[in-house]
PDB file of N, CA and C in Angstrom:
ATOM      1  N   UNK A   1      -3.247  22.343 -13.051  1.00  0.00           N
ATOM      2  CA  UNK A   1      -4.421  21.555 -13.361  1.00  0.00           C
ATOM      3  C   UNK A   1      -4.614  20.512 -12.266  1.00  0.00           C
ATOM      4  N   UNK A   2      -5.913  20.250 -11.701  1.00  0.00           N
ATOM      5  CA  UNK A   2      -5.971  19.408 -10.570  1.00  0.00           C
ATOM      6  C   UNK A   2      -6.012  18.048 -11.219  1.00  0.00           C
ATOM      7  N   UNK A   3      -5.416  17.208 -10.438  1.00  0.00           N
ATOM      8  CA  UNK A   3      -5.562  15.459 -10.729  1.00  0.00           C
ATOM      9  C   UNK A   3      -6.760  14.682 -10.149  1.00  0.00           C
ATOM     10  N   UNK A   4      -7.258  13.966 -11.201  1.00  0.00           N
ATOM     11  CA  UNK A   4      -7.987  13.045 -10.241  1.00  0.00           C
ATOM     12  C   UNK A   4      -7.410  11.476 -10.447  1.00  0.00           C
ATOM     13  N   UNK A   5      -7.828  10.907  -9.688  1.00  0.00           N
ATOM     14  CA  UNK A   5      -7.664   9.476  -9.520  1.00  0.00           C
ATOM     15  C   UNK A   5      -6.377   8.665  -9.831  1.00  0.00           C
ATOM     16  N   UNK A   6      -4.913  10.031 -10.270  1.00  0.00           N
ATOM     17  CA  UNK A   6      -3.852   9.596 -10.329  1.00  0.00           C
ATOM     18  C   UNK A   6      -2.914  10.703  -9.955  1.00  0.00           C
ATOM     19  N   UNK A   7      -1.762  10.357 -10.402  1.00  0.00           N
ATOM     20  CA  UNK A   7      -0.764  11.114 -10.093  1.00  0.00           C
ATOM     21  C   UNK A   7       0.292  11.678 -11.561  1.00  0.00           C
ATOM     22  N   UNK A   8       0.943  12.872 -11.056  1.00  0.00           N
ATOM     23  CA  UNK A   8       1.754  12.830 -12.406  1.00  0.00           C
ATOM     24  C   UNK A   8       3.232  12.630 -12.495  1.00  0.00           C
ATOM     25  N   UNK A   9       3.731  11.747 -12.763  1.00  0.00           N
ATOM     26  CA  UNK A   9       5.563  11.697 -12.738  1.00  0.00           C
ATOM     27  C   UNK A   9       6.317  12.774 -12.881  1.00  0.00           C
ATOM     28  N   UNK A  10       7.450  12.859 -12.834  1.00  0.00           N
ATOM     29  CA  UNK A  10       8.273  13.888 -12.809  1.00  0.00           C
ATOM     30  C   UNK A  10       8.790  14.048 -14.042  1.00  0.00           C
ATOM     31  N   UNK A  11       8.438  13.049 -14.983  1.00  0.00           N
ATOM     32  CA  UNK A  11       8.229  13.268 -16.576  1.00  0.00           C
ATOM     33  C   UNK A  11       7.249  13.666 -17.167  1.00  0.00           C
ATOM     34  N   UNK A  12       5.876  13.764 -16.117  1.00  0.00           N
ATOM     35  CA  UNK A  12       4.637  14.640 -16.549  1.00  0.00           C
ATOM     36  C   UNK A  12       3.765  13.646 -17.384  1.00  0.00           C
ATOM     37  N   UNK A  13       4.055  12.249 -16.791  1.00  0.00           N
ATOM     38  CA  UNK A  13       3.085  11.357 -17.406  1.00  0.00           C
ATOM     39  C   UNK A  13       2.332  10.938 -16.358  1.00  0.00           C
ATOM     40  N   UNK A  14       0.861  10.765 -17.159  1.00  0.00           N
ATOM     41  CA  UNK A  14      -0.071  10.575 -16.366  1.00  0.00           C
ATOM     42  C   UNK A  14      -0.345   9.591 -15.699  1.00  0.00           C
ATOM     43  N   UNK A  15      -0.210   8.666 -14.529  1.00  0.00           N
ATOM     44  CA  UNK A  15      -0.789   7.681 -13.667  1.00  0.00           C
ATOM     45  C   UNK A  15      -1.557   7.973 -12.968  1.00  0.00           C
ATOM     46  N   UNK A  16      -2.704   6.342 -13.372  1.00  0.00           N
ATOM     47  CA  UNK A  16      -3.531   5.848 -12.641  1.00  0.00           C
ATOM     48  C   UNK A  16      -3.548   5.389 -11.470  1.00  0.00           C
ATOM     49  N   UNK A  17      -4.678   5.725 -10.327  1.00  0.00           N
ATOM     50  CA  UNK A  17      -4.057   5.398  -8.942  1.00  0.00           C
ATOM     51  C   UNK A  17      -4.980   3.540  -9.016  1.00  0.00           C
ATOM     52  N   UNK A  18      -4.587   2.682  -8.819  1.00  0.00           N
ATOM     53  CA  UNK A  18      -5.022   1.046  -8.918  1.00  0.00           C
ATOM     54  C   UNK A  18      -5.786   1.361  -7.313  1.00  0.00           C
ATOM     55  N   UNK A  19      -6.863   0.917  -7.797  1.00  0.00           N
ATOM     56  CA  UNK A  19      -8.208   1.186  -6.557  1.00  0.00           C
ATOM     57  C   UNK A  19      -8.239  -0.571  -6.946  1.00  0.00           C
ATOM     58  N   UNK A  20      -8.857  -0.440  -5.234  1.00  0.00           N
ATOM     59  CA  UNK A  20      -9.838  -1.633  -5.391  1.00  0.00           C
ATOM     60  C   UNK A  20     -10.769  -2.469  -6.134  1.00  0.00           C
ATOM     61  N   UNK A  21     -11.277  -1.881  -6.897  1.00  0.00           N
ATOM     62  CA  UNK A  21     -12.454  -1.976  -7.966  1.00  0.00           C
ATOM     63  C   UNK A  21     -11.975  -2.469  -9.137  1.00  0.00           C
ATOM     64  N   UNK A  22     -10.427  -1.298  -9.213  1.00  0.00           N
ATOM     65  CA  UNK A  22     -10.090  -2.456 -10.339  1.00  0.00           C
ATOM     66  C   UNK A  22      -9.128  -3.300 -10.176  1.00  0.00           C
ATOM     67  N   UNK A  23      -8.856  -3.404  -9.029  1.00  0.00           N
ATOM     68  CA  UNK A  23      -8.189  -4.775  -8.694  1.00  0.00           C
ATOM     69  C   UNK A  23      -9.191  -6.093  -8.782  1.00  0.00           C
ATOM     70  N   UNK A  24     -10.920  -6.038  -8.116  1.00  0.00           N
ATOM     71  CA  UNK A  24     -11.417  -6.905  -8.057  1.00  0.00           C
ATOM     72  C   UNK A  24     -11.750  -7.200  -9.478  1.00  0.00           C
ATOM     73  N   UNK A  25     -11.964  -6.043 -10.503  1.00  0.00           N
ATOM     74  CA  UNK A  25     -11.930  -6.322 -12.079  1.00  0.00           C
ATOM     75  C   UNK A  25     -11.295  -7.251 -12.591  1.00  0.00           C
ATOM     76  N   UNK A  26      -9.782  -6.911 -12.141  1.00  0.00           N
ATOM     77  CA  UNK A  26      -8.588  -7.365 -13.202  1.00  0.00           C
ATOM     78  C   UNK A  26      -8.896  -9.105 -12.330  1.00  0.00           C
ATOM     79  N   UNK A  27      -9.101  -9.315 -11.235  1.00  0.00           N
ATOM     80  CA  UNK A  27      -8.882 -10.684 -10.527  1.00  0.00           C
ATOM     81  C   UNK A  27     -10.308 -11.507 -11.350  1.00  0.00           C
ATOM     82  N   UNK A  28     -11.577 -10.781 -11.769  1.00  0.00           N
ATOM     83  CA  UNK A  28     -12.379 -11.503 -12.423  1.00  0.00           C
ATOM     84  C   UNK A  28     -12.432 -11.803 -13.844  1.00  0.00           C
ATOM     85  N   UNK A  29     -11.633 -10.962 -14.396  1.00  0.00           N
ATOM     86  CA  UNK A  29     -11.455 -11.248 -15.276  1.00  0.00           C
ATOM     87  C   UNK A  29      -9.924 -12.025 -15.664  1.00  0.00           C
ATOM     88  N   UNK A  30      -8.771 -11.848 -14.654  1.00  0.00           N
ATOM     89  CA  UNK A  30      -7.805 -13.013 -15.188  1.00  0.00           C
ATOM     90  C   UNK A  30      -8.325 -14.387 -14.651  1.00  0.00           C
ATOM     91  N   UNK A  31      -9.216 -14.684 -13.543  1.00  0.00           N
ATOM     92  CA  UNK A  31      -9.686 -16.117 -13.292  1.00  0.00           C
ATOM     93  C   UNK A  31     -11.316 -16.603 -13.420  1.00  0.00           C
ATOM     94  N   UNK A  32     -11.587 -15.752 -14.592  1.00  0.00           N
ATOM     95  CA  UNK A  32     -13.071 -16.070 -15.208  1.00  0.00           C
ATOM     96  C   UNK A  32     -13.966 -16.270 -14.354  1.00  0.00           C
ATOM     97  N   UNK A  33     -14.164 -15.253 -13.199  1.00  0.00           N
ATOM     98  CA  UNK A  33     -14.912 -15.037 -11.991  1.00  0.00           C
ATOM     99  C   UNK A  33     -16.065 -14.697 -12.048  1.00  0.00           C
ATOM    100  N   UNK A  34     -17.281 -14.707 -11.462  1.00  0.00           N
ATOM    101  CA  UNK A  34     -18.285 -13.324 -11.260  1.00  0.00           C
ATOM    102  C   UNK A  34     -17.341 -12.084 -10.794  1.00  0.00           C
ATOM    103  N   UNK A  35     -17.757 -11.027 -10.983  1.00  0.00           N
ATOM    104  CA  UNK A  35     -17.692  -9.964  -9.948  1.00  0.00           C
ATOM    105  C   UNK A  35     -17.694 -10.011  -8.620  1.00  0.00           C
ATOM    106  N   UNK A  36     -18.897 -10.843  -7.966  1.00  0.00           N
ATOM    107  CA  UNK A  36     -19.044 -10.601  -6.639  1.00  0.00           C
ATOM    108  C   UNK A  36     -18.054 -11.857  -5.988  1.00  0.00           C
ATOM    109  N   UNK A  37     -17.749 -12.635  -6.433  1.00  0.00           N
ATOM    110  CA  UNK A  37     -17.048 -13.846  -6.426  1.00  0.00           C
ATOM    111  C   UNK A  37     -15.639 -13.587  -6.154  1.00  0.00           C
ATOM    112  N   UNK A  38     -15.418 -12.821  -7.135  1.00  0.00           N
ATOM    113  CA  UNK A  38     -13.761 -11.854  -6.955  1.00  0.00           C
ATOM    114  C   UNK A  38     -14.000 -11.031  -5.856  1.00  0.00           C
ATOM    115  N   UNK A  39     -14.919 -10.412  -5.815  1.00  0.00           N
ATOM    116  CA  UNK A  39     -14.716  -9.446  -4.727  1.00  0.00           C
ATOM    117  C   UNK A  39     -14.679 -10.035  -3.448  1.00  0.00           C
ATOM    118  N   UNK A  40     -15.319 -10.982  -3.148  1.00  0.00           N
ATOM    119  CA  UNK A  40     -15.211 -11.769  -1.810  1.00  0.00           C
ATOM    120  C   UNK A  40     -13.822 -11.985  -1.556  1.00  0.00           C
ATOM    121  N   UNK A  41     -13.249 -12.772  -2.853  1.00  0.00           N
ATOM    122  CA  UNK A  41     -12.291 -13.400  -2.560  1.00  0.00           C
ATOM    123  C   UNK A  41     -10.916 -12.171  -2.274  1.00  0.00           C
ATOM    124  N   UNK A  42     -10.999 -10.904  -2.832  1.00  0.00           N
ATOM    125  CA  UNK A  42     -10.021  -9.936  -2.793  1.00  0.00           C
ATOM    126  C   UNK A  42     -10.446  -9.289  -1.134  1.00  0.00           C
ATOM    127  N   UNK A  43     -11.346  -9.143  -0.633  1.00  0.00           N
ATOM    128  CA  UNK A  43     -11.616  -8.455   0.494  1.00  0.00           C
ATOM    129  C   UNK A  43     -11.447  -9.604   1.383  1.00  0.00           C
ATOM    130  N   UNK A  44     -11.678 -10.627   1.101  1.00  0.00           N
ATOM    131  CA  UNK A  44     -10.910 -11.629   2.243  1.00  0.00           C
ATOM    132  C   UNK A  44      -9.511 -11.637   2.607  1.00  0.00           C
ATOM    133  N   UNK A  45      -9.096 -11.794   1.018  1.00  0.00           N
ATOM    134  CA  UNK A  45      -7.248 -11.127   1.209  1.00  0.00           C
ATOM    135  C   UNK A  45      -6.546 -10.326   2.422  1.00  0.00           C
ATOM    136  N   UNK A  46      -7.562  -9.211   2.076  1.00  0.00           N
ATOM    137  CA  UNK A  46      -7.109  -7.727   2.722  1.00  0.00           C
ATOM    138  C   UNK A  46      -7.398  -7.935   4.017  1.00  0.00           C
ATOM    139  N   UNK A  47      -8.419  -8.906   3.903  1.00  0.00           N
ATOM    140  CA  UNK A  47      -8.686  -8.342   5.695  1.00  0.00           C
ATOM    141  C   UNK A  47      -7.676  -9.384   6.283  1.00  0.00           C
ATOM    142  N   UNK A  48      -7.444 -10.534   5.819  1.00  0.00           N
ATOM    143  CA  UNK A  48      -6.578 -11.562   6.087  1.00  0.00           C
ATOM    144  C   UNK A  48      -4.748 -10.622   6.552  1.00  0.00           C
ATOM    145  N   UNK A  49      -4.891  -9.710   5.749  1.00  0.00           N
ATOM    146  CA  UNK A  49      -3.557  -9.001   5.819  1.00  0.00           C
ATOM    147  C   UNK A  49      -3.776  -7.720   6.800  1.00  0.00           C
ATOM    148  N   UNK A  50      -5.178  -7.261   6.637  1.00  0.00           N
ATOM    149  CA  UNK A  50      -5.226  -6.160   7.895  1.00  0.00           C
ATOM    150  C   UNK A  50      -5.227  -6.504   9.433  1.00  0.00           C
ATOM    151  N   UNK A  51      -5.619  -7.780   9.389  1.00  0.00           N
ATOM    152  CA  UNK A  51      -5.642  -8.736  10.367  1.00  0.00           C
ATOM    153  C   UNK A  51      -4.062  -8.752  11.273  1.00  0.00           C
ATOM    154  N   UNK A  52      -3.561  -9.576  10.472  1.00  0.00           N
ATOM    155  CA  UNK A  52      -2.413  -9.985  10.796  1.00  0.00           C
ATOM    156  C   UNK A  52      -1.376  -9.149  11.060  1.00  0.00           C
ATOM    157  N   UNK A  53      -1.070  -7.470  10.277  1.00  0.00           N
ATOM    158  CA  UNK A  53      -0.462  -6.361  10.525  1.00  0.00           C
ATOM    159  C   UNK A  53      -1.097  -5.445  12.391  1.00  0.00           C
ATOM    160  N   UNK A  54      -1.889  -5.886  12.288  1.00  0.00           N
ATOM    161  CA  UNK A  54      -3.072  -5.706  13.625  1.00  0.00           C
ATOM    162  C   UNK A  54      -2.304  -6.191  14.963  1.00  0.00           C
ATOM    163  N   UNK A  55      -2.127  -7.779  14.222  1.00  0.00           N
ATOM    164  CA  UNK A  55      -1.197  -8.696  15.388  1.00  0.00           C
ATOM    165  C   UNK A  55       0.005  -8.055  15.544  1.00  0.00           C
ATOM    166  N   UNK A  56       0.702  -7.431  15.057  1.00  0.00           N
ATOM    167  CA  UNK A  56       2.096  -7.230  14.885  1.00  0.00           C
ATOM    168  C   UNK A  56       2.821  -7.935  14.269  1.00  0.00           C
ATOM    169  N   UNK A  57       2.430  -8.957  13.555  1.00  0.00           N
ATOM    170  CA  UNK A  57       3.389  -9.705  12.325  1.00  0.00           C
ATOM    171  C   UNK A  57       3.307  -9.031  11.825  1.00  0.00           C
ATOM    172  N   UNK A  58       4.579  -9.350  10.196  1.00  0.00           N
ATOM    173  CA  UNK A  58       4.158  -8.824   8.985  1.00  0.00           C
ATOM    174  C   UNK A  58       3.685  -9.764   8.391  1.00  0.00           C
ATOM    175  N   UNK A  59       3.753  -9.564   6.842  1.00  0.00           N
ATOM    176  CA  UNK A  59       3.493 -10.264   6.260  1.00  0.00           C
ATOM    177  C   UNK A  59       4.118 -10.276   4.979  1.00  0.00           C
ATOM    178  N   UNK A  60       5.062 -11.567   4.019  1.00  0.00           N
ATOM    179  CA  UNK A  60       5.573 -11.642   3.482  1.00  0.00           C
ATOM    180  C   UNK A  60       5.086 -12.277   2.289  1.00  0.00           C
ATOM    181  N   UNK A  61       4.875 -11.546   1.358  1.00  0.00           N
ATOM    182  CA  UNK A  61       4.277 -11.848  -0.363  1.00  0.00           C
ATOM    183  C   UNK A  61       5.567 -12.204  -1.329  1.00  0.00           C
ATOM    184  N   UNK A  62       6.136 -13.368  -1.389  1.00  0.00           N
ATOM    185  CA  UNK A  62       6.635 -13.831  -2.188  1.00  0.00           C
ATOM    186  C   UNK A  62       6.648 -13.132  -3.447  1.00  0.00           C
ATOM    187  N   UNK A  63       8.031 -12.681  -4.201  1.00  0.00           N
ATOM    188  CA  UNK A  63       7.621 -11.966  -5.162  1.00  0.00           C
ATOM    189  C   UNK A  63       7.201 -10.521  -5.536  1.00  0.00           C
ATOM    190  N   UNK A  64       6.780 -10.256  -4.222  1.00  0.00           N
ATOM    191  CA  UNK A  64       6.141  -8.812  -4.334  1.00  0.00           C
ATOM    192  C   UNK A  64       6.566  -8.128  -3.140  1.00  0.00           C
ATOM    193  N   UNK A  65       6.624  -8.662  -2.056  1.00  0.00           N
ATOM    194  CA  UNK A  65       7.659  -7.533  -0.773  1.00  0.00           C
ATOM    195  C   UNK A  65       6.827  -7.610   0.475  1.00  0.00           C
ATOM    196  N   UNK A  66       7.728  -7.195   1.246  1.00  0.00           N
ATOM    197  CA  UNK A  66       7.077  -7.548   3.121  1.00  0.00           C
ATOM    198  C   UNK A  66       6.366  -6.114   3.590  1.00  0.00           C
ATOM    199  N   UNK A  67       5.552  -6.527   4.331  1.00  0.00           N
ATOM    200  CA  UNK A  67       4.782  -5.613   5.037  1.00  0.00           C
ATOM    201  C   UNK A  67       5.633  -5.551   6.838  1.00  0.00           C
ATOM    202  N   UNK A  68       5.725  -4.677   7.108  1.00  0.00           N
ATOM    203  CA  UNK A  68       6.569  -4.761   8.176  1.00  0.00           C
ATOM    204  C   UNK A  68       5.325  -3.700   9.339  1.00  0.00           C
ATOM    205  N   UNK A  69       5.437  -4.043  10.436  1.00  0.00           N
ATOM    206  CA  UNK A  69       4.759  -3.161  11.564  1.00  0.00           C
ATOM    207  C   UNK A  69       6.210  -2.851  12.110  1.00  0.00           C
ATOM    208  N   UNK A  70       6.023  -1.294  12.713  1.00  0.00           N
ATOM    209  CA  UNK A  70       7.420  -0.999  13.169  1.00  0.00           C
ATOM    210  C   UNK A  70       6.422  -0.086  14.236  1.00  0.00           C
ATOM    211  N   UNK A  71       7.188  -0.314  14.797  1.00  0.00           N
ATOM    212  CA  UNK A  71       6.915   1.046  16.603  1.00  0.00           C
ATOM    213  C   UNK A  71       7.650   2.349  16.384  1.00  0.00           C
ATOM    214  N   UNK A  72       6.992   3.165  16.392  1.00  0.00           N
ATOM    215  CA  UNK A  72       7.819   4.688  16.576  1.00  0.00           C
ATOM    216  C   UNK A  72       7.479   5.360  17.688  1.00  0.00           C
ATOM    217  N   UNK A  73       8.847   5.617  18.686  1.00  0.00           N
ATOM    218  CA  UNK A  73       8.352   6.047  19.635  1.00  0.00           C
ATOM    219  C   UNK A  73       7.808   7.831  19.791  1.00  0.00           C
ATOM    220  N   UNK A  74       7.341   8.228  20.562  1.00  0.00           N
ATOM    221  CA  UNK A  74       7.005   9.417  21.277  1.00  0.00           C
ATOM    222  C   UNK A  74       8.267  10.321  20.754  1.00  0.00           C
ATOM    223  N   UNK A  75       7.992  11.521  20.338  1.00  0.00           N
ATOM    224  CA  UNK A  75       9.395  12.272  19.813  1.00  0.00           C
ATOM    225  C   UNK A  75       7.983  13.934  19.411  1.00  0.00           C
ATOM    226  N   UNK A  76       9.789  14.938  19.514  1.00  0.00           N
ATOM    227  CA  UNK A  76       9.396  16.367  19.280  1.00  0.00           C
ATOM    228  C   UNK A  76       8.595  16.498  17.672  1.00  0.00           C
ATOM    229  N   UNK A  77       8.067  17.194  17.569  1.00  0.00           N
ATOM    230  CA  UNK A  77       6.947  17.952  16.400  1.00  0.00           C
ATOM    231  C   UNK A  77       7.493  19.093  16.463  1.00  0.00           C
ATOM    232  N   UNK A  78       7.017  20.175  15.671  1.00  0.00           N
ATOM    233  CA  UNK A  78       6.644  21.025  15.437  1.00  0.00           C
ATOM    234  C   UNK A  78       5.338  21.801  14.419  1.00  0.00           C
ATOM    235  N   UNK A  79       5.079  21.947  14.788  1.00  0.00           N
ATOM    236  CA  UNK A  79       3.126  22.694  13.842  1.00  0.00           C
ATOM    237  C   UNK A  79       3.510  23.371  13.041  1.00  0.00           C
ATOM    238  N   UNK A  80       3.410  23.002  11.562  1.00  0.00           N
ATOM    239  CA  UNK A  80       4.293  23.671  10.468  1.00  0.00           C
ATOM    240  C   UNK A  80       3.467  25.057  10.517  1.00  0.00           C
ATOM    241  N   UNK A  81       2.077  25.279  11.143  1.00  0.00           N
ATOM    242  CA  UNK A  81       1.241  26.624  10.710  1.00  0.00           C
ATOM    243  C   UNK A  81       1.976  27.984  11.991  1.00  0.00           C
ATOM    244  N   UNK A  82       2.100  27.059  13.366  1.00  0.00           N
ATOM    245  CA  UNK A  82       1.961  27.705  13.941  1.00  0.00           C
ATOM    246  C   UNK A  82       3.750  28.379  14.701  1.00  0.00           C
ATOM    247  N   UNK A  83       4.855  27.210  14.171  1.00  0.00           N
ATOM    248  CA  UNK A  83       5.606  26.632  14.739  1.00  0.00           C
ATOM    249  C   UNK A  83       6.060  26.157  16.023  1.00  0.00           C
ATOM    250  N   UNK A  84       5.165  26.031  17.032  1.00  0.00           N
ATOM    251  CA  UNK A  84       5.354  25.404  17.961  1.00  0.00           C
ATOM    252  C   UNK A  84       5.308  24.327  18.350  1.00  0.00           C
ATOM    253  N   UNK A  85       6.189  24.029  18.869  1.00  0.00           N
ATOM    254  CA  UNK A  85       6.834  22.987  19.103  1.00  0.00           C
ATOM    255  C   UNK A  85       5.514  21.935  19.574  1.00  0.00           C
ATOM    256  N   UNK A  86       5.522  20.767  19.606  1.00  0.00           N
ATOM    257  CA  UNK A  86       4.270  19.270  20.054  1.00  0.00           C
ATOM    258  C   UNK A  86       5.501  18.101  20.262  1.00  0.00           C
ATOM    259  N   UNK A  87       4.595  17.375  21.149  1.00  0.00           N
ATOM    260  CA  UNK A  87       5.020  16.270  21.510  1.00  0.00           C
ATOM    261  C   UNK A  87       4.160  15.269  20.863  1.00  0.00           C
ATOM    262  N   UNK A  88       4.564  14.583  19.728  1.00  0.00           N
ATOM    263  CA  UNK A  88       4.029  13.411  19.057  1.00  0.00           C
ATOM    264  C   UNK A  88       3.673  12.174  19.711  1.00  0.00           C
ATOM    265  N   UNK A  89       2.713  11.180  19.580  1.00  0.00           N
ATOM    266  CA  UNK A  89       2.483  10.506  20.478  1.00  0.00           C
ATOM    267  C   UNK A  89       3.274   9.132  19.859  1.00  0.00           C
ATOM    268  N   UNK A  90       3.809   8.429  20.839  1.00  0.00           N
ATOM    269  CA  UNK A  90       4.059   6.845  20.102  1.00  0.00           C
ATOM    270  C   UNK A  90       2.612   6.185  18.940  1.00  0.00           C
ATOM    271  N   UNK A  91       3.462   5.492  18.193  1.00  0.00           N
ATOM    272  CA  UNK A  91       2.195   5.266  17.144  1.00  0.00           C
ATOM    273  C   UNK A  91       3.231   3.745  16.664  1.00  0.00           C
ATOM    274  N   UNK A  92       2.043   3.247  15.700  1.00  0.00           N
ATOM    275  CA  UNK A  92       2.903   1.885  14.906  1.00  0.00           C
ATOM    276  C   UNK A  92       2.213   2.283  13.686  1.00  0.00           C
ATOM    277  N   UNK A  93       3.431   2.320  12.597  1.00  0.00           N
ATOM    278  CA  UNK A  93       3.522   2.155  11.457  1.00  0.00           C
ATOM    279  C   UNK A  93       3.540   1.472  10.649  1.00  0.00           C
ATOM    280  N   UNK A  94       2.814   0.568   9.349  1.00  0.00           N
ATOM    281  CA  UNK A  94       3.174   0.008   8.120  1.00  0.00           C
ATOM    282  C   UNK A  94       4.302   0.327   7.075  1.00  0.00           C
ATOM    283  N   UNK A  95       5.443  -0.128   7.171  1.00  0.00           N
ATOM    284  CA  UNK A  95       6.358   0.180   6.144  1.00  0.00           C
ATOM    285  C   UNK A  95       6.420  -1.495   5.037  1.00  0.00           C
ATOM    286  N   UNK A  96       6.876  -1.238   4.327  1.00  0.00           N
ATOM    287  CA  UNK A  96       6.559  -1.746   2.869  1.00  0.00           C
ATOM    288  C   UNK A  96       7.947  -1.551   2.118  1.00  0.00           C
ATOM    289  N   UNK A  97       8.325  -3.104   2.042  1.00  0.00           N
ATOM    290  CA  UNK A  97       9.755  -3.195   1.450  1.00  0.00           C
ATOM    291  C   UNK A  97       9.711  -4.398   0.201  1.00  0.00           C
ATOM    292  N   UNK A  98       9.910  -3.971  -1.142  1.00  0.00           N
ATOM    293  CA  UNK A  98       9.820  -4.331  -2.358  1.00  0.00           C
ATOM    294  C   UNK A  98      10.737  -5.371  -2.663  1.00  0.00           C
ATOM    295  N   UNK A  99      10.656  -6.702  -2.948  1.00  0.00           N
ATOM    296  CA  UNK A  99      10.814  -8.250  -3.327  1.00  0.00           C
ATOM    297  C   UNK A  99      12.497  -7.724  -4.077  1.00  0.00           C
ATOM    298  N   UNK A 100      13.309  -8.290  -4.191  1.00  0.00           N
ATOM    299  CA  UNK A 100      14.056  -8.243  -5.547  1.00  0.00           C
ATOM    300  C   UNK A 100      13.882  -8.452  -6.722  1.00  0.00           C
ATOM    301  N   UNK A 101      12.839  -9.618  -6.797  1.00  0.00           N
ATOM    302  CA  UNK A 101      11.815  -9.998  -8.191  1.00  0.00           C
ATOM    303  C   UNK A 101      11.342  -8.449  -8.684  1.00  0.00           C
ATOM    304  N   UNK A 102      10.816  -8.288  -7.656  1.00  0.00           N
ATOM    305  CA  UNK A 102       9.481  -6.692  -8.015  1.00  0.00           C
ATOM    306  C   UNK A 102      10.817  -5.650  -8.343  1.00  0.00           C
ATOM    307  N   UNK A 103      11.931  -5.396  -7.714  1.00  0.00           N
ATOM    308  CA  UNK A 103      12.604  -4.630  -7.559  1.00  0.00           C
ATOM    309  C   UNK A 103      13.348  -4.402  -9.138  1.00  0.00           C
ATOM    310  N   UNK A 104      13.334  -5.343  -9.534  1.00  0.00           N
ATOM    311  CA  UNK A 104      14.642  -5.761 -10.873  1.00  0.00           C
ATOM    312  C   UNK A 104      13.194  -5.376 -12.112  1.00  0.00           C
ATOM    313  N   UNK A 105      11.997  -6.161 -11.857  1.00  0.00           N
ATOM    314  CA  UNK A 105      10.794  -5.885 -12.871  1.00  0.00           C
ATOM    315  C   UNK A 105      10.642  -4.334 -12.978  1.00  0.00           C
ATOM    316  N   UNK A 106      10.500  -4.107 -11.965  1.00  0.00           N
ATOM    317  CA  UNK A 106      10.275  -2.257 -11.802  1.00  0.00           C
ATOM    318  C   UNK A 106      11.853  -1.785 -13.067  1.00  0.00           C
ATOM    319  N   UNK A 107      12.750  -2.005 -12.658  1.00  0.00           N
ATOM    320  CA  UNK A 107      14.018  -1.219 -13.162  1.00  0.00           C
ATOM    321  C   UNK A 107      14.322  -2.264 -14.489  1.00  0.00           C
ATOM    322  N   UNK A 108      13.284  -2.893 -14.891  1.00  0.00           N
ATOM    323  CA  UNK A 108      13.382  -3.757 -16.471  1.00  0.00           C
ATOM    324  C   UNK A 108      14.331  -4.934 -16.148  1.00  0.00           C
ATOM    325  N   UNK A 109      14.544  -5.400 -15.178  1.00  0.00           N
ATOM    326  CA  UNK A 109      15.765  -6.809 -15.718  1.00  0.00           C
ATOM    327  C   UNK A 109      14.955  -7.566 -15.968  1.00  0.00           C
ATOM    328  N   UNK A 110      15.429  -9.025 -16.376  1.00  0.00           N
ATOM    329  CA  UNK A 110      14.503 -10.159 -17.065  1.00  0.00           C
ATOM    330  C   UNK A 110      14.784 -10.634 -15.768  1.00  0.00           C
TER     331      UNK A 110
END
């Protein structure tokens, strides 16, 4: 059966994928916002953070976990269709490392 807009666990329960939309929801309605009011203020966020990952900082969310830019250099491929071999190009990556707060909430500790 195809999924939309989530995913299914490996217990076969259904998740929701958290979009934007209802992030700017949930932010107007936990700080008694307009809509468009939240939304400013959530897309300022992001760009504030797309920004700064841009620079090569990360960025560190108290509570919730670091955004890290990492360099990966130039390295062998292979073309899963065709198998021949490619030379990958250097690139920079976003990796994403989870708070101990977030870490212990996720796995239930108080």
């Amino acid at each position: 059966m195809p999924l939309q807009n989530g995913i299914r666990s490996s217990r076969e329960t259904f998740i929701m994928t958290l979009t934007k939309k209802a992030i700017v929801h949930a932010v107007a309605n936990h700080l008694d916002l307009p809509d468009a009011q939240a939304s400013k203020t959530v897309e300022a966020t992001f760009e504030i953070i797309k920004k700064t990952l841009e620079g090569g900082e990360d960025v560190l969310i108290s509570g919730f976990g670091k955004f890290c830019v990492k360099n990966k250099d130039q390295r062998k491929g292979r073309n899963p269709t065709t198998g021949n071999s490619i030379l990958l190009d250097a690139r920079r990556v976003v990796m994403f490392k989870c708070s101990s707060v977030l870490k212990g909430k996720l796995n239930g500790e108080t």
